[in-house]
Protein backbone atom coordinates (compact mmCIF):
# COMPACT_ATOMS: atom_id res chain seq x y z
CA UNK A 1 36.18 -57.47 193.22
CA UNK A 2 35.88 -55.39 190.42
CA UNK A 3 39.34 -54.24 190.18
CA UNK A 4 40.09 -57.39 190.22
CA UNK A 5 38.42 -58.34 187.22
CA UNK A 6 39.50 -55.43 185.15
CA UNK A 7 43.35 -55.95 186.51
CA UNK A 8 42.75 -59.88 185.37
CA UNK A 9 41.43 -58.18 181.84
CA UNK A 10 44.62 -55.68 181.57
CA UNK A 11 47.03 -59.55 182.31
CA UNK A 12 45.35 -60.91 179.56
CA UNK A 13 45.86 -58.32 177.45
CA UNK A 14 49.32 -58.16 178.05
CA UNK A 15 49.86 -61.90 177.62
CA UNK A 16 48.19 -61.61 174.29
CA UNK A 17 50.44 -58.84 172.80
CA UNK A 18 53.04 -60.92 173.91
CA UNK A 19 52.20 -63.69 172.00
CA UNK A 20 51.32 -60.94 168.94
CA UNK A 21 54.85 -59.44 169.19
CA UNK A 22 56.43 -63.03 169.21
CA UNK A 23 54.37 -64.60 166.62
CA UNK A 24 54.57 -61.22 164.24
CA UNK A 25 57.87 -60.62 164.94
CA UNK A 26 59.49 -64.31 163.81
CA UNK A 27 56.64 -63.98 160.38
CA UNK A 28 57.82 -60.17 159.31
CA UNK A 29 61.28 -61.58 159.50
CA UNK A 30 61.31 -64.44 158.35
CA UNK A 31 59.28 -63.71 155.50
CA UNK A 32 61.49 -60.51 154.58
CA UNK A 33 64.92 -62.00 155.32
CA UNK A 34 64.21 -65.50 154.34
CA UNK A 35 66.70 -66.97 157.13
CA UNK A 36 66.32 -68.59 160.06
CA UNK A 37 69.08 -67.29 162.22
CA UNK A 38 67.74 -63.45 161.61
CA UNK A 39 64.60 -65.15 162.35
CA UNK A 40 65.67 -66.42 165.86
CA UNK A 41 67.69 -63.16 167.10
CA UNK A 42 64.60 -60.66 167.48
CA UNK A 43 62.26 -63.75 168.49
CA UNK A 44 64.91 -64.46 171.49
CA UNK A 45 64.97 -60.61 172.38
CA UNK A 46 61.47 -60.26 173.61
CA UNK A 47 61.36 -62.64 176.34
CA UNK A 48 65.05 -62.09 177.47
CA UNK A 49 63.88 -58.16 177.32
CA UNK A 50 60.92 -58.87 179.58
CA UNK A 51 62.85 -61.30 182.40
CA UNK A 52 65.10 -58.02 182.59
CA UNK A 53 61.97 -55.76 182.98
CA UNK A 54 60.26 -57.78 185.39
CA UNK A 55 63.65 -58.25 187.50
CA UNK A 56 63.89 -54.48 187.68
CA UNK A 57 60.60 -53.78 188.57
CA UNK A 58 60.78 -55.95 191.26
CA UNK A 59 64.02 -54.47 192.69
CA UNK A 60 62.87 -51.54 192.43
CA UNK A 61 59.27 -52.15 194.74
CA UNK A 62 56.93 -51.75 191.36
CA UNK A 63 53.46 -52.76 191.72
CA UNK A 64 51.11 -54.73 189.23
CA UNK A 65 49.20 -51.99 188.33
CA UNK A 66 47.75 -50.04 184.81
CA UNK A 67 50.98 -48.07 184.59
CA UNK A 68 53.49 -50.84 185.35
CA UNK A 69 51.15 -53.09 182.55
CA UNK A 70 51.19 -50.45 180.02
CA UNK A 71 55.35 -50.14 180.50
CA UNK A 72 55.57 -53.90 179.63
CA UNK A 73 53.30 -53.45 176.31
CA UNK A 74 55.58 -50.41 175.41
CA UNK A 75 58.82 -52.54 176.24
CA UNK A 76 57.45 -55.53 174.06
CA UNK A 77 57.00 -52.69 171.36
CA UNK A 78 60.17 -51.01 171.66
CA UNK A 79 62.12 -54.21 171.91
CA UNK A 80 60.27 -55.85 168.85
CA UNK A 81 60.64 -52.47 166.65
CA UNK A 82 64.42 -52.08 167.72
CA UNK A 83 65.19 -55.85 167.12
CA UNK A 84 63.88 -55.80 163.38
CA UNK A 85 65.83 -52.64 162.61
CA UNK A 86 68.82 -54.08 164.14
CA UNK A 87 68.93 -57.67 162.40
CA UNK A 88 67.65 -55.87 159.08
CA UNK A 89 71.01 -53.75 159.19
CA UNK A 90 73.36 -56.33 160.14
CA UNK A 91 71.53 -58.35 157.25
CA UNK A 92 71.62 -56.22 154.78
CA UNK A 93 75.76 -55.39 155.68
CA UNK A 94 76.41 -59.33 155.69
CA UNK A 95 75.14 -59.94 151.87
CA UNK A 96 76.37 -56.62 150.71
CA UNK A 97 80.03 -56.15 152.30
CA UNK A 98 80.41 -60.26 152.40
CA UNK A 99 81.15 -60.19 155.84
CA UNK A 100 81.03 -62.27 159.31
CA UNK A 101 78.30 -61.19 161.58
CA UNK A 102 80.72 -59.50 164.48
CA UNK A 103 82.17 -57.05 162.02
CA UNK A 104 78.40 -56.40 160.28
CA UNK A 105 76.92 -55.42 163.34
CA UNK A 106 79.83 -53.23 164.91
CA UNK A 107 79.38 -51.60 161.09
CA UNK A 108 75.56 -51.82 161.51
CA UNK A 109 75.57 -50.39 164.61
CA UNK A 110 77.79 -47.66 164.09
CA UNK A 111 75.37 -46.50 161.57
CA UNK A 112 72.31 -46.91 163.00
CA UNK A 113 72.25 -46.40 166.60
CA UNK A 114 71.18 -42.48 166.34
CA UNK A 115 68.12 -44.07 164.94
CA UNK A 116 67.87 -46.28 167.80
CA UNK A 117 68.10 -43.86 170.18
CA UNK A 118 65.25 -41.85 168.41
CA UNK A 119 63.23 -44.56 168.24
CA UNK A 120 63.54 -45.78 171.63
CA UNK A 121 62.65 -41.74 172.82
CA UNK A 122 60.04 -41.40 170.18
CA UNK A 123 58.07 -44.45 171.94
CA UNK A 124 58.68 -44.00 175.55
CA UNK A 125 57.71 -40.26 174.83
CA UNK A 126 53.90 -41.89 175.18
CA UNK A 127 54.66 -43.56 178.44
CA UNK A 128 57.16 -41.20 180.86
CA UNK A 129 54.36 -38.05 181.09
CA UNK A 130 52.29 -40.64 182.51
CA UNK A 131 55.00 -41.62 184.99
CA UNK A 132 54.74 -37.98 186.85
CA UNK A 133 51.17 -37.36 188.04
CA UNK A 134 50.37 -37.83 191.24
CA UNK A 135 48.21 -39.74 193.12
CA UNK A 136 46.36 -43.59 193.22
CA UNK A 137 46.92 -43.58 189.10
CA UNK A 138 46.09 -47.07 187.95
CA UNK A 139 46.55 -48.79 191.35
CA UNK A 140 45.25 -51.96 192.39
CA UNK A 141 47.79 -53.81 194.43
């Protein structure tokens, strides 16, 4: 019963950086970009991200447990950081360079994708150590 309770805790605390990363996410942007449709891009990414994450942890056998929790907060934080770098650098290309969004993000992307990459690393450098011990770590279900 008690696991229970604290695995019902860890759910709500996902659900609530969920909501933090959406809500936070669509202000920062918004209120540094000042447009609607950079607003919408990284806002769209989370829960598209997530639907992926959950459909591949379920084809590959995962179990709701601390681990598999903690993944889903660092894939709502990787996914949120990566998507305001992205639309930043495809912002800043489309009022600089005057161009259409296709060509500003093969240009953006081009440039920044090493520090994508990093990032992405950097982050998941918390989670993957935790990944390779042994034994009942976090287990509930």
């Amino acid at each position: 019963m008690m696991c229970r309770v604290f695995l019902d805790a860890s759910v709500h605390k996902v659900l609530k950086t969920l909501i933090e990363a959406f809500l936070l996410v669509s202000l920062v942007v918004f209120i540094f970009l000042q447009d609607w449709r950079s607003t919408l891009i990284p806002a769209l990414a989370v829960p598209v991200s997530l639907i992926g994450t959950l459909f591949f942890m379920q084809l590959l056998g995962f179990s709701l447990n601390l681990i598999t929790l903690f993944a889903l907060v660092l894939a709502i934080g990787i996914v949120v950081d990566n998507a305001i770098v992205v639309v930043e650098a495809v912002h800043a290309k489309m009022e600089h360079a005057h161009i259409g969004a296709k060509k500003a993000t093969e240009r953006a992307m081009r440039e920044i994708s090493g520090a994508i990459i990093a990032i992405t690393l950097v982050m998941s450098a918390v989670f993957i150590p935790t990944s390779f011990m042994s034994g009942p770590i976090g287990v509930f279900l």
